[in-house]
C-alpha atoms as a PDB file:
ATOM      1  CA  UNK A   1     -16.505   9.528  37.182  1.00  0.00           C
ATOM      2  CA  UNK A   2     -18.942  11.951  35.240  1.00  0.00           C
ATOM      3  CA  UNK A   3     -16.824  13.840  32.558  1.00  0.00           C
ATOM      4  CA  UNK A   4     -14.279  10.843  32.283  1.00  0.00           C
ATOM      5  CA  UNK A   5     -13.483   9.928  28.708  1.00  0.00           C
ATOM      6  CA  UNK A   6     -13.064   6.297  28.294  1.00  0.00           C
ATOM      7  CA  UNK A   7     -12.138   6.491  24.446  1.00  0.00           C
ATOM      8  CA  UNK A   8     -11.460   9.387  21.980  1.00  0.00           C
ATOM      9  CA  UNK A   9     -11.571   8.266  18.322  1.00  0.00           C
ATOM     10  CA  UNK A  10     -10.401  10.671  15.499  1.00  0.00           C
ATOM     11  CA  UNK A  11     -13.224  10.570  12.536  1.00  0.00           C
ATOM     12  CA  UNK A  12     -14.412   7.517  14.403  1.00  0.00           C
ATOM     13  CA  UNK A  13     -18.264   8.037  13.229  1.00  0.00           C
ATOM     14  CA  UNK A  14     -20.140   8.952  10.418  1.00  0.00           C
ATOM     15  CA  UNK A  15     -23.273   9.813  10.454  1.00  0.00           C
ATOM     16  CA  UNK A  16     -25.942   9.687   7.340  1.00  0.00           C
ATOM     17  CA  UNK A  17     -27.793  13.019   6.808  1.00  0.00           C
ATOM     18  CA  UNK A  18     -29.677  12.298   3.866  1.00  0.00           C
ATOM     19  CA  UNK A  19     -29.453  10.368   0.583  1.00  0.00           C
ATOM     20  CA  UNK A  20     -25.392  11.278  -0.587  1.00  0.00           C
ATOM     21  CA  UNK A  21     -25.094  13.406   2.013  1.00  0.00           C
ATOM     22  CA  UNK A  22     -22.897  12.621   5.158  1.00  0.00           C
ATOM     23  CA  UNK A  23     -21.472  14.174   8.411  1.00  0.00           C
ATOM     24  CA  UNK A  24     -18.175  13.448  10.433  1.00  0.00           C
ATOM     25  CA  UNK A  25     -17.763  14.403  13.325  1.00  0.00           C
ATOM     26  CA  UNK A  26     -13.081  15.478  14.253  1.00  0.00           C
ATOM     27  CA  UNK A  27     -13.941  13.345  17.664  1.00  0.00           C
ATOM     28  CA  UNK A  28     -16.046  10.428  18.843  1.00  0.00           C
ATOM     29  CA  UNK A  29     -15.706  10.247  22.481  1.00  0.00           C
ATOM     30  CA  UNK A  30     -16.872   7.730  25.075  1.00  0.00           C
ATOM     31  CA  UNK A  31     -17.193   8.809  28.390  1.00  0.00           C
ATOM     32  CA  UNK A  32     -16.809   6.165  31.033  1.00  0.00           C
ATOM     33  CA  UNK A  33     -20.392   6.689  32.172  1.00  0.00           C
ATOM     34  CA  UNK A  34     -21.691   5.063  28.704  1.00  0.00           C
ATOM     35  CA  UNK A  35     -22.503   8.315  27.112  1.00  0.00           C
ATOM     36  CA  UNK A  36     -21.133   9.667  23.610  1.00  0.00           C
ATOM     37  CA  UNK A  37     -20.027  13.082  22.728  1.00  0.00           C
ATOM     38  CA  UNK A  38     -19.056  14.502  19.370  1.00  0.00           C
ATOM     39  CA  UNK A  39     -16.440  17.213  19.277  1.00  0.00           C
ATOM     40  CA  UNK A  40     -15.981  19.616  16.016  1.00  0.00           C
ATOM     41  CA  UNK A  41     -13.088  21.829  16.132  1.00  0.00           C
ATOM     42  CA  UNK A  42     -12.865  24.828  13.199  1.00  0.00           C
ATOM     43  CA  UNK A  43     -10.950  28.178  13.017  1.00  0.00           C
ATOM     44  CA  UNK A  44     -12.168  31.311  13.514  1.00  0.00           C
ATOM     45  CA  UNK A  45     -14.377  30.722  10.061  1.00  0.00           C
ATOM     46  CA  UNK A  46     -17.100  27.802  10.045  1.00  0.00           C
ATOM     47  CA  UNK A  47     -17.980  27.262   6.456  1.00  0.00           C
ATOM     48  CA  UNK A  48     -22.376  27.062   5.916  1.00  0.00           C
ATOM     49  CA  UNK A  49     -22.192  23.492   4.725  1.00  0.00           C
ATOM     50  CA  UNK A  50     -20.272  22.756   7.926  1.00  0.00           C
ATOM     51  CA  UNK A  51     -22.442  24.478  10.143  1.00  0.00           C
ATOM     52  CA  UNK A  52     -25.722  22.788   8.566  1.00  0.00           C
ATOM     53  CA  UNK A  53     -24.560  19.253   8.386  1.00  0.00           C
ATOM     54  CA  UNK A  54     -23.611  19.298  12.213  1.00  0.00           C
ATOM     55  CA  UNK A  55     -27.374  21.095  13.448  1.00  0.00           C
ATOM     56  CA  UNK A  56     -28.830  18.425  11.506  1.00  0.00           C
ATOM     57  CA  UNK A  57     -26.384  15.215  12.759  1.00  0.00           C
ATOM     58  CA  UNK A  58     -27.246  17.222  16.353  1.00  0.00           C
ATOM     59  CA  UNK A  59     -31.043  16.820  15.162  1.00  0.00           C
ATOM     60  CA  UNK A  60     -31.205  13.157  14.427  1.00  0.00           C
ATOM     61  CA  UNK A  61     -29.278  11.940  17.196  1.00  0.00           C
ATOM     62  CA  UNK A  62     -30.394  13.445  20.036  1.00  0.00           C
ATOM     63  CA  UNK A  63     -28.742  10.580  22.146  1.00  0.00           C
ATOM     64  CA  UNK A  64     -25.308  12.130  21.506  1.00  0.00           C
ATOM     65  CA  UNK A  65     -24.254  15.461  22.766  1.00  0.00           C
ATOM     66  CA  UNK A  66     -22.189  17.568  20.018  1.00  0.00           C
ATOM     67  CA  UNK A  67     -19.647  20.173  20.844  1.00  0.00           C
ATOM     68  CA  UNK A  68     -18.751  22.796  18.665  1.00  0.00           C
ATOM     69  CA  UNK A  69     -14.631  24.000  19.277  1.00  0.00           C
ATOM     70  CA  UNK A  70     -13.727  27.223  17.556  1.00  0.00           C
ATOM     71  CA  UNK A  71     -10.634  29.272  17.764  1.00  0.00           C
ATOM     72  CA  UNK A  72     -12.009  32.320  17.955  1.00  0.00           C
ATOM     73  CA  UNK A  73      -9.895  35.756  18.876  1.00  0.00           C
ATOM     74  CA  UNK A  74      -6.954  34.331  20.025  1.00  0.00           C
ATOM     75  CA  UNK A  75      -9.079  31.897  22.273  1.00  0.00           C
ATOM     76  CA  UNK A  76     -10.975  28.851  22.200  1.00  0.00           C
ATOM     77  CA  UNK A  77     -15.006  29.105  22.052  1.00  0.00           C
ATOM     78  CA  UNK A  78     -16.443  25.888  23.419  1.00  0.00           C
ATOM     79  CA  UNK A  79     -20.177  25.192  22.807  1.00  0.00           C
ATOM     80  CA  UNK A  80     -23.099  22.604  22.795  1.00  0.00           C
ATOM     81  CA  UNK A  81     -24.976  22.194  19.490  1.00  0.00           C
ATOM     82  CA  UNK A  82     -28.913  22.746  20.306  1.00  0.00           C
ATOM     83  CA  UNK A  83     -30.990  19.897  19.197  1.00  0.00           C
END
């Protein structure tokens, strides 16, 4: 059942960076197993604010895994954001 997704929720999280300053994610997933994954998906340009905000959500909550989606040359890019 690893890998299952249980429930995907568009913009269903938002997550406090610092004091006016917020993060959310496209996708908050479930998996079936319990665990939580957030999914970003940009074009082939990822503006700096963008990029920032989502190392640091990545950062604070190292409980959930984030995964960065990027069309990227005609194909799409798939990765984990480090913690």
């Amino acid at each position: 059942m690893t890998g299952e997704i249980a429930e995907c929720v568009f913009e269903g999280k938002t997550f406090e960076l610092a004091h006016r300053c917020s993060y959310t994610p496209d996708w908050w997933v479930t998996l079936a197993d319990g665990g939580v994954e957030c999914h970003e998906v940009k074009g082939s340009h990822v503006w700096d604010d963008a990029r920032v905000k989502l190392k640091v959500a990545a950062r604070m909550n190292p409980e959930v895994k984030f995964v960065l989606a990027r069309w990227w040359k005609e194909t799409w890019k798939i990765s984990t954001v480090p913690k």
